[in-house]
N, C-alpha and C. Protein backbone atom coordinates (compact mmCIF):
# COMPACT_ATOMS: atom_id res chain seq x y z
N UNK A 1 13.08 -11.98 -4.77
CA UNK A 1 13.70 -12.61 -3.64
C UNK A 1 12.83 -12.38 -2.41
N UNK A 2 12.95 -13.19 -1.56
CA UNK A 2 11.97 -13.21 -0.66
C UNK A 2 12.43 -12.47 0.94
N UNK A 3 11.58 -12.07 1.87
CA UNK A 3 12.50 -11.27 2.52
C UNK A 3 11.35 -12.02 3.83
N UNK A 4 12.49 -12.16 4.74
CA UNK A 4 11.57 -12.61 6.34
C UNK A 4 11.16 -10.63 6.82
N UNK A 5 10.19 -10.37 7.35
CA UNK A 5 10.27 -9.30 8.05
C UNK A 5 9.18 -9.45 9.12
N UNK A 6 9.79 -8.85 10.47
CA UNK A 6 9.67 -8.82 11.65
C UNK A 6 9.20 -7.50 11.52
N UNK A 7 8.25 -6.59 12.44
CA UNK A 7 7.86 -5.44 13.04
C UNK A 7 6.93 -5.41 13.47
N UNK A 8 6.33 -4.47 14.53
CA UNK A 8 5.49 -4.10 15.11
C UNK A 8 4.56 -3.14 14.38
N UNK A 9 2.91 -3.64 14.12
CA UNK A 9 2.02 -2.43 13.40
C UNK A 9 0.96 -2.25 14.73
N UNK A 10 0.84 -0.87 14.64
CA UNK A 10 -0.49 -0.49 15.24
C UNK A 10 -0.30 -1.77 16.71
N UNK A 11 0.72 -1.49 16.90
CA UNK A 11 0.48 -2.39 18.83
C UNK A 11 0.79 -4.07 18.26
N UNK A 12 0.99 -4.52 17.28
CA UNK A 12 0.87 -6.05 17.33
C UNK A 12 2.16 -6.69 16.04
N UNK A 13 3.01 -7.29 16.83
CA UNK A 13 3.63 -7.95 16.38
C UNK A 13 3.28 -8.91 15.29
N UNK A 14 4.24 -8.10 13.91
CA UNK A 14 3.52 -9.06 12.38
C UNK A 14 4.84 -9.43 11.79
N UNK A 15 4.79 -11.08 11.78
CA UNK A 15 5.92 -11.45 10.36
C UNK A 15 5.51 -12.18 9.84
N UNK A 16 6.26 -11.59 8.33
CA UNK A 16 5.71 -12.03 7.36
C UNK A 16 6.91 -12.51 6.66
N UNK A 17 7.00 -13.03 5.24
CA UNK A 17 7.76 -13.17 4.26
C UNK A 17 7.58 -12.53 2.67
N UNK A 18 7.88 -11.55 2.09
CA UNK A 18 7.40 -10.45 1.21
C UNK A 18 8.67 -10.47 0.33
N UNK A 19 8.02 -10.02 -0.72
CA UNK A 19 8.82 -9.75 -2.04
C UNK A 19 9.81 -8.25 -1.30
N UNK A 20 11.29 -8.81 -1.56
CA UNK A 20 11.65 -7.53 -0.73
C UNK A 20 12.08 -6.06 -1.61
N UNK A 21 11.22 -6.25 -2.62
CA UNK A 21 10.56 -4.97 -3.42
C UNK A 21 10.11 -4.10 -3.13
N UNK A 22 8.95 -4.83 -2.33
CA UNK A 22 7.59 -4.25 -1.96
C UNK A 22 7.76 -3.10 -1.00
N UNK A 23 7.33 -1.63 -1.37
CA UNK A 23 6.75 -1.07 -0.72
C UNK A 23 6.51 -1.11 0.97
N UNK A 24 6.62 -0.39 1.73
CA UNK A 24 5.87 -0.40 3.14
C UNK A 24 4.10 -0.33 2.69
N UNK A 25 3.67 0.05 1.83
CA UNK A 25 2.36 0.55 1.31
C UNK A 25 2.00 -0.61 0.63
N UNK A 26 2.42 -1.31 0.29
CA UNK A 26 2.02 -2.45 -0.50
C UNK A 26 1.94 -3.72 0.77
N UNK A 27 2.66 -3.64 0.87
CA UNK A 27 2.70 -4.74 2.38
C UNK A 27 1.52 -4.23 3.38
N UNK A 28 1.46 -2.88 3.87
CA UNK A 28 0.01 -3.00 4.87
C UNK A 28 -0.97 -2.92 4.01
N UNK A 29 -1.37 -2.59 2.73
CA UNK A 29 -2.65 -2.62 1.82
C UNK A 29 -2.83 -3.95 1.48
N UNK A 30 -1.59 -4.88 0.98
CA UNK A 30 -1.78 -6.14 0.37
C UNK A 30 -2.13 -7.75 1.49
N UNK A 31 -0.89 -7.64 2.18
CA UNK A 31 -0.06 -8.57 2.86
C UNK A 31 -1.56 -8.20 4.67
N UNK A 32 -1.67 -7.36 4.91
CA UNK A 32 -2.03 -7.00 6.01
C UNK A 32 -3.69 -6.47 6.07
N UNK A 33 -3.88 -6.43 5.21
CA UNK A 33 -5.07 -5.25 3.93
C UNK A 33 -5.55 -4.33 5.54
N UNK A 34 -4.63 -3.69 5.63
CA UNK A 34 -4.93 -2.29 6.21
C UNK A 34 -5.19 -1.06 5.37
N UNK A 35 -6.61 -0.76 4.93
CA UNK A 35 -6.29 -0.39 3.41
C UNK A 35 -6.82 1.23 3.91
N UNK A 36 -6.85 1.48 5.06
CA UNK A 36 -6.70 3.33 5.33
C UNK A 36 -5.60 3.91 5.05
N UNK A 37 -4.48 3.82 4.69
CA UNK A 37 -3.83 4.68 4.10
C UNK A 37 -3.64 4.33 2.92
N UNK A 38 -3.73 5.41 2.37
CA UNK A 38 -4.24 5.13 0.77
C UNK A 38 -2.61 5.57 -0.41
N UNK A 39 -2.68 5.37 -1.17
CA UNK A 39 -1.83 5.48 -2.02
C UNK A 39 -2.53 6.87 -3.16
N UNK A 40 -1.85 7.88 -3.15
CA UNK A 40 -2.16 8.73 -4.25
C UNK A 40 -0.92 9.04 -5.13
N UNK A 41 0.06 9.59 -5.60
CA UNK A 41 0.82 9.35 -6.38
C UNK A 41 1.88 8.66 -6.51
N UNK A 42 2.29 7.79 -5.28
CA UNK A 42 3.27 6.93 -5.76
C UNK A 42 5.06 7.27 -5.59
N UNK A 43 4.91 8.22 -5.57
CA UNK A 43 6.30 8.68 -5.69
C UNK A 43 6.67 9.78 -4.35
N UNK A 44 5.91 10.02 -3.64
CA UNK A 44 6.39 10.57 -1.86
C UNK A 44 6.35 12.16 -2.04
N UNK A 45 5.06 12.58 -2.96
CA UNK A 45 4.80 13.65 -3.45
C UNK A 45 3.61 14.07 -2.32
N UNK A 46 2.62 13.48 -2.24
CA UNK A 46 1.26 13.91 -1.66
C UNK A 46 1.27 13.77 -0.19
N UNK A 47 1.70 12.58 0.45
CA UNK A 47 1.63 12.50 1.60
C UNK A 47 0.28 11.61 1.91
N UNK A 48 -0.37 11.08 0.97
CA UNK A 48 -1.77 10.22 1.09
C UNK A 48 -1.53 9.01 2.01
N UNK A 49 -0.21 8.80 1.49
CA UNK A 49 0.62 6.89 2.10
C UNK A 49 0.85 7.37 3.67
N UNK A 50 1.05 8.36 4.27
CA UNK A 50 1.68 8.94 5.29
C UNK A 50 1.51 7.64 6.80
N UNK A 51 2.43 7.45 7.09
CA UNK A 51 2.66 6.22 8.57
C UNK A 51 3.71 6.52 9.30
N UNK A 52 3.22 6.72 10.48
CA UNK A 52 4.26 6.43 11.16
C UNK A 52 5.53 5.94 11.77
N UNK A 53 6.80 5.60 11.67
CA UNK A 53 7.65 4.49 11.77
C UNK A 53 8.42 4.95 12.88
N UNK A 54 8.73 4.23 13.67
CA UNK A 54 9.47 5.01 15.02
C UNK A 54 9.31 6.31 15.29
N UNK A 55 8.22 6.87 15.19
CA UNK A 55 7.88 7.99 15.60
C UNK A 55 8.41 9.21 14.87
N UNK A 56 8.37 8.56 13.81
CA UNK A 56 8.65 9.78 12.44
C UNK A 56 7.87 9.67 11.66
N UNK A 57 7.33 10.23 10.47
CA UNK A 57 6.27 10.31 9.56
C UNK A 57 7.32 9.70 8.49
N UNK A 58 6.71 8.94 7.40
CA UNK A 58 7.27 8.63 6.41
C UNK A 58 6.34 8.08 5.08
N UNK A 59 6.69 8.20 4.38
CA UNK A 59 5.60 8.11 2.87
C UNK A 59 6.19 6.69 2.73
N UNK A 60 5.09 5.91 2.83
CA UNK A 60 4.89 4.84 2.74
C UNK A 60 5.23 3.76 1.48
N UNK A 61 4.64 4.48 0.25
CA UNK A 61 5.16 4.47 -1.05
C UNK A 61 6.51 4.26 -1.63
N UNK A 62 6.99 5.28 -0.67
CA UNK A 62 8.86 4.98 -1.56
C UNK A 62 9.65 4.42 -0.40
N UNK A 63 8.71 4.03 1.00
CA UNK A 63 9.59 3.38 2.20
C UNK A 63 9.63 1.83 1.59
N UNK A 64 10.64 1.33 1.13
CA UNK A 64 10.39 -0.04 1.28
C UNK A 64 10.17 -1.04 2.36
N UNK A 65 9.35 -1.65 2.39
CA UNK A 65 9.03 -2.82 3.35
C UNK A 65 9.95 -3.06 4.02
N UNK A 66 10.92 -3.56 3.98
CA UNK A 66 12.42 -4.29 4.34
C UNK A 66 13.28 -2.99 5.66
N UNK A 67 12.99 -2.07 4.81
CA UNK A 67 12.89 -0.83 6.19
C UNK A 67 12.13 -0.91 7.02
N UNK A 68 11.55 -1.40 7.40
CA UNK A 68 10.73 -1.46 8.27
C UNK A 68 10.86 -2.77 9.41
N UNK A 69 11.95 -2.97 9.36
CA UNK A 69 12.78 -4.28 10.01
C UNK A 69 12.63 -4.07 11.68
N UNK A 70 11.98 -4.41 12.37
CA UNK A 70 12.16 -4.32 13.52
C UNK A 70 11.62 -3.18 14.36
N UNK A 71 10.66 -1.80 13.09
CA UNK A 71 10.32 -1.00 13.56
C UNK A 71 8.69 -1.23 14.10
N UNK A 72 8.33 -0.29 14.51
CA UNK A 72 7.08 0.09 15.71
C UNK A 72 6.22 0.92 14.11
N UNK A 73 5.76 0.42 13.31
CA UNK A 73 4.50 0.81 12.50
C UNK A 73 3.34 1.42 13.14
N UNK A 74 2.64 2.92 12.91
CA UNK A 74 1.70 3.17 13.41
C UNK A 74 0.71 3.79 12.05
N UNK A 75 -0.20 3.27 11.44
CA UNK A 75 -1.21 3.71 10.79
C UNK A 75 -2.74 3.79 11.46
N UNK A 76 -3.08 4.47 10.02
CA UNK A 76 -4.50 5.35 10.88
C UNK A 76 -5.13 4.79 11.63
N UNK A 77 -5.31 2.95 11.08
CA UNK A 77 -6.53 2.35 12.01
C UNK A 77 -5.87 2.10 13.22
N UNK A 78 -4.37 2.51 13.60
CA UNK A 78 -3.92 2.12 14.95
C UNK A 78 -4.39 3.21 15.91
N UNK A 79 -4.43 4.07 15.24
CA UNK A 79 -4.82 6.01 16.92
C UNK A 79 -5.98 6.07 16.85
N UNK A 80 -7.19 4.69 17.01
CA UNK A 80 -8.18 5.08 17.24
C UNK A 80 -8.08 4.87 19.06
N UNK A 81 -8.82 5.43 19.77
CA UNK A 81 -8.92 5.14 21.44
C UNK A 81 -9.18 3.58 21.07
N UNK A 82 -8.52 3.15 22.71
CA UNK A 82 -8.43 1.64 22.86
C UNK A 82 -9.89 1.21 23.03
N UNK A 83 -10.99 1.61 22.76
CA UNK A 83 -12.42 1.37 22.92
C UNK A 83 -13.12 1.78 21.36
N UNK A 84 -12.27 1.79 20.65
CA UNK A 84 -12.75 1.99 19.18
C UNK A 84 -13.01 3.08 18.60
N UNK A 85 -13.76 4.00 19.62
CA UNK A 85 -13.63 5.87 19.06
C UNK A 85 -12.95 6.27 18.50
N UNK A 86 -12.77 7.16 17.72
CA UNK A 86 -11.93 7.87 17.03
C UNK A 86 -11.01 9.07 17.62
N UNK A 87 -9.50 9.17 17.51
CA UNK A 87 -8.97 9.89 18.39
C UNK A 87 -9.22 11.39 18.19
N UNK A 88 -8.66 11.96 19.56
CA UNK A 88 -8.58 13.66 19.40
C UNK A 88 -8.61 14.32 17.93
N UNK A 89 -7.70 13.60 17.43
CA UNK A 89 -7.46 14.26 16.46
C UNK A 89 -8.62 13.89 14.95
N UNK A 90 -8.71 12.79 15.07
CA UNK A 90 -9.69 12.08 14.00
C UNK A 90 -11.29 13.22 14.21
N UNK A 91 -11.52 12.56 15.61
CA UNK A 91 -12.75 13.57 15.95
C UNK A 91 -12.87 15.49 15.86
N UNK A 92 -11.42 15.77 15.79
CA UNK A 92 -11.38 17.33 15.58
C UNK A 92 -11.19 17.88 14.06
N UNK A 93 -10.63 16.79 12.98
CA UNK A 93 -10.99 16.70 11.91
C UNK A 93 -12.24 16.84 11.33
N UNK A 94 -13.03 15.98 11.72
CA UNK A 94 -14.33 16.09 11.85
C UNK A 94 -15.54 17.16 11.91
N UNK A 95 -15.52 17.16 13.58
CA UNK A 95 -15.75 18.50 13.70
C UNK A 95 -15.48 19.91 13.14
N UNK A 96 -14.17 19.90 12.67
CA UNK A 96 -13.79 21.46 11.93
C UNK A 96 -14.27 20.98 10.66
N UNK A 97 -14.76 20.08 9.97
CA UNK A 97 -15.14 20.14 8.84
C UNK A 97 -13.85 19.84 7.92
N UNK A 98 -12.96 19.48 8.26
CA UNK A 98 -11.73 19.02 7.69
C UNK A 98 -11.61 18.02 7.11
N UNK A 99 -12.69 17.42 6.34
CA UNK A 99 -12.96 16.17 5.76
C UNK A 99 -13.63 15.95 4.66
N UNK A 100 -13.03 15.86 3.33
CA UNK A 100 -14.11 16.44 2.26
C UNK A 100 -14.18 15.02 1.47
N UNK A 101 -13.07 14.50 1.01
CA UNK A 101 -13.50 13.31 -0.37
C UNK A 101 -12.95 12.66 0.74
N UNK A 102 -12.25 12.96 1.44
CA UNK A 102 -11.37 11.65 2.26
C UNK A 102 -10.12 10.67 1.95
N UNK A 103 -9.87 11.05 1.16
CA UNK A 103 -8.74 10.36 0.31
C UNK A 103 -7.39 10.75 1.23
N UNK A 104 -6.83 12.43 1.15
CA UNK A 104 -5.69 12.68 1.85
C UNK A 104 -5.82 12.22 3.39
N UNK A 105 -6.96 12.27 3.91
CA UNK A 105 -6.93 12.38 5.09
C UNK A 105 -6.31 11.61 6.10
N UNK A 106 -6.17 10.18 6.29
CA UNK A 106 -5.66 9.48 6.72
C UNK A 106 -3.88 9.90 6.55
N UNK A 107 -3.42 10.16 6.06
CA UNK A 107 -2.45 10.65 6.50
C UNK A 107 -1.77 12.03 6.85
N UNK A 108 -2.78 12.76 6.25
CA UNK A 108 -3.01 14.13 7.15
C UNK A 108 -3.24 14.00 8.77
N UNK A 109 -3.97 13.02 8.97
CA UNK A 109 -4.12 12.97 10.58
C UNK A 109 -3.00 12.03 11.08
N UNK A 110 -2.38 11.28 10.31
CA UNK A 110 -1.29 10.88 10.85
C UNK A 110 -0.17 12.06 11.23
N UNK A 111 -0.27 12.40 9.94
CA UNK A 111 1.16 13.73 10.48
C UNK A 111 0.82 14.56 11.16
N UNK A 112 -0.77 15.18 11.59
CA UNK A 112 -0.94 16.21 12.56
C UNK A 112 -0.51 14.96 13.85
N UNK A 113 -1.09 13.61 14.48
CA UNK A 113 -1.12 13.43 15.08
C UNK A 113 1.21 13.30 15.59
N UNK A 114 1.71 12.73 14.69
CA UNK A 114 3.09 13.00 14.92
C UNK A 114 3.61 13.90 15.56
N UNK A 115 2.93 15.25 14.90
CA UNK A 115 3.46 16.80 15.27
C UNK A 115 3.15 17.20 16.83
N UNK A 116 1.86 16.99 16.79
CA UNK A 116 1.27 16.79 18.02
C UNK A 116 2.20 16.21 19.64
N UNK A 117 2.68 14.97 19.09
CA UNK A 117 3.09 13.88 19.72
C UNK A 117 4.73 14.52 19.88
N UNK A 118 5.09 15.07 19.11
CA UNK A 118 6.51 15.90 18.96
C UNK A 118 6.24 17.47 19.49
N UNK A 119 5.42 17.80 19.22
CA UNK A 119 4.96 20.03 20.04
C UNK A 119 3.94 19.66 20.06
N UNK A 120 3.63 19.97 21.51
CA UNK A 120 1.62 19.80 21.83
C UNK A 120 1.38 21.04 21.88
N UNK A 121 1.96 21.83 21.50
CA UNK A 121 1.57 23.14 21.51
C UNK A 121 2.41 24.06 20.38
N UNK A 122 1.90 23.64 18.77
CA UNK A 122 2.12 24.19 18.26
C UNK A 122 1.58 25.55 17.30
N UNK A 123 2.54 26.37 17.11
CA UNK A 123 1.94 27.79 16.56
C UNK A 123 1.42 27.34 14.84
N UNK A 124 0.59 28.09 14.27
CA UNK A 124 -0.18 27.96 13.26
C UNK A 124 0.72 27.90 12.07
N UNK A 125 2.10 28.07 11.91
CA UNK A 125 3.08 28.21 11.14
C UNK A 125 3.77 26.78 11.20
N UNK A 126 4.08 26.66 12.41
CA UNK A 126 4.57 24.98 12.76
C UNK A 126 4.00 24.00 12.50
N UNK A 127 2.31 24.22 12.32
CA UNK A 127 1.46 23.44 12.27
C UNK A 127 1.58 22.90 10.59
N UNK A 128 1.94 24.12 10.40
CA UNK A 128 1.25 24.44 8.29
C UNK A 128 2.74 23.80 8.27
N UNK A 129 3.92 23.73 8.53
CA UNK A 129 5.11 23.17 8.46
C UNK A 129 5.32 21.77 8.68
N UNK A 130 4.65 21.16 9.76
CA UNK A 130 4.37 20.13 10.13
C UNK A 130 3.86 19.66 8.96
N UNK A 131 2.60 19.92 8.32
CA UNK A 131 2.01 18.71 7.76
C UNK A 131 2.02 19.18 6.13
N UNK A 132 3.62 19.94 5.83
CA UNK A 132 3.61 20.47 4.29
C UNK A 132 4.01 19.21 3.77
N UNK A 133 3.95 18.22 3.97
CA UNK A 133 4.09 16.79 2.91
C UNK A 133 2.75 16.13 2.55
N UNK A 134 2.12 17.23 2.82
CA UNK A 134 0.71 16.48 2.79
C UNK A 134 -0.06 17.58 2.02
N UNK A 135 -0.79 16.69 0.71
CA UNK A 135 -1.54 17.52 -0.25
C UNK A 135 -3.04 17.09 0.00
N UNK A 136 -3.44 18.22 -0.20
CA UNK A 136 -5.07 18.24 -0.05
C UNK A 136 -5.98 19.03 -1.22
N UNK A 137 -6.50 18.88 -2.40
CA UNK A 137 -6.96 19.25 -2.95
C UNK A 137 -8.86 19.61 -2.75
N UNK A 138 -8.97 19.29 -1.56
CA UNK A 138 -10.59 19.84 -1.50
C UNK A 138 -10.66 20.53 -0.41
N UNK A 139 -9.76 20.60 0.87
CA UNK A 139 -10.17 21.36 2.11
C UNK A 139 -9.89 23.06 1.74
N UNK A 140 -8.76 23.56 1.04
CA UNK A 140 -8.42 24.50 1.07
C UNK A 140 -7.38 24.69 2.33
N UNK A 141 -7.64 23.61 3.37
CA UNK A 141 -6.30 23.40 4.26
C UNK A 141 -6.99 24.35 5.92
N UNK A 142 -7.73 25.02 5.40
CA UNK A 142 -7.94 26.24 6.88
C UNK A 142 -8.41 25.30 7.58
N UNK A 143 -9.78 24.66 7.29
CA UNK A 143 -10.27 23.82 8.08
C UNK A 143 -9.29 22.66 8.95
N UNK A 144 -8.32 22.60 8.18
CA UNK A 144 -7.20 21.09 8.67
C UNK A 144 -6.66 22.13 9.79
N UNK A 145 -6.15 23.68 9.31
CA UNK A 145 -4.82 23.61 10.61
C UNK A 145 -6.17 23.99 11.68
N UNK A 146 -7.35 24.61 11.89
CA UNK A 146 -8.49 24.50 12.45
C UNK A 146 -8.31 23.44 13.69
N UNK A 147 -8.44 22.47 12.73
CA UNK A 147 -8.52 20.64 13.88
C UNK A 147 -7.47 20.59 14.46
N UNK A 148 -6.15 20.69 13.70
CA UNK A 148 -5.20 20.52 14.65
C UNK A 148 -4.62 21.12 15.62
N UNK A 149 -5.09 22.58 15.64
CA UNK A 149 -4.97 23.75 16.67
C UNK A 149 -6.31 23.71 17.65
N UNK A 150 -7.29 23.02 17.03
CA UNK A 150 -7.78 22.68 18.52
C UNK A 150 -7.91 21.30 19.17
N UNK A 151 -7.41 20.57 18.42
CA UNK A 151 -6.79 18.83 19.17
C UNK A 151 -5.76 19.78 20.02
N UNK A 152 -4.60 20.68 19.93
CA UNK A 152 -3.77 21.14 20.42
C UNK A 152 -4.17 21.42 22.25
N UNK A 153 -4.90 22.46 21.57
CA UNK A 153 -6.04 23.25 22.79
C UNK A 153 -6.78 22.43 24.00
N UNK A 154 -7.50 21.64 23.15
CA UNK A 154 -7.93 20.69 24.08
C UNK A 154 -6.96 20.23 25.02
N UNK A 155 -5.80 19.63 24.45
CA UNK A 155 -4.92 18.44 24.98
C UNK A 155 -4.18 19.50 26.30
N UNK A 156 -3.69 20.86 26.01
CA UNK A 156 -3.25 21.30 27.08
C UNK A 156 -4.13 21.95 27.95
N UNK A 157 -5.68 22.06 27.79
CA UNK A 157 -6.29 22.59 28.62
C UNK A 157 -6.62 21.17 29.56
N UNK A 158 -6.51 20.12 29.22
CA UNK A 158 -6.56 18.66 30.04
C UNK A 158 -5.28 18.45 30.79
N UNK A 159 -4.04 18.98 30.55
CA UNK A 159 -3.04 19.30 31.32
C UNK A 159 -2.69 20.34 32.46
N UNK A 160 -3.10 21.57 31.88
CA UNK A 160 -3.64 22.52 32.47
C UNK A 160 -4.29 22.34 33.88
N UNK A 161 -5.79 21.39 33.44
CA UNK A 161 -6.41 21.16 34.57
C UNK A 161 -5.90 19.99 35.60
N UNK A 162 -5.29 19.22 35.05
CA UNK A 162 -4.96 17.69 36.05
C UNK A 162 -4.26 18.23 37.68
């Protein structure tokens, strides 16, 4: 059956008409081919699918499309700076070396960037709490809470100073 859907991705108003089956993950990979967030098991285990939806994190995989009715979609290729750079957080990934096959990552930096966006100043426990829906099999993880404790740092020492 076919489904009208209305929402907002990454800043821009998208409707479409979709099998109302489908996935939130199938619709921005297929329908949209936003294909940075990636799909790893399917079932809302890993956290690979990880997107934003009204300013909550949600696994993309078992969100169906049709949920997504009217909401504000934010995936990875949306938090780059409005000049194409890569954000705080993308670039502190980076830098800490928090980036190995690349597969989890895109939604690892989604959910640090959420947490972020929810405690800009979170403790190393909150952090590891924050982004426990999210599996990583090559960082060992130090390097990740690394980036996101100093995207943290940064962001309030720019507050700090204003």
């Amino acid at each position: 059956m076919s489904y009208p859907l209305e929402m907002t991705v990454n800043g821009k108003s998208v409707s479409l008409l979709i099998d109302e089956r489908k996935s939130l993950l199938e619709v921005l990979r297929g329908e949209l081919r936003l294909t940075g967030t990636k799909e790893g098991c399917g079932v809302g285990e890993c956290g690979a699918c990880t997107v934003i939806a009204d300013g909550e994190t949600v696994d993309a995989c078992i969100y169906l499309a049709v949920w997504a009715q009217g909401k504000n979609i934010t995936t990875i290729e949306g938090i780059a700076a409005p000049d194409g750079t890569m954000s705080d957080v993308q670039r502190n990934f980076v830098d800490a070396g928090a980036v190995q096959c690349g597969y989890c990552i895109p939604g690892m930096v989604i959910s640090a960037k959420c947490l972020l966006d929810h405690n800009p100043d979170p403790s190393r426990d909150e952090i590891r709490r924050g982004l426990s829906g999210n599996l990583c099999r090559c960082t060992g993880y130090v390097k990740i809470l690394d980036a996101v404790e100093r995207t943290a740092a940064e962001r309030g020492s720019r507050t700090e100073g204003a």
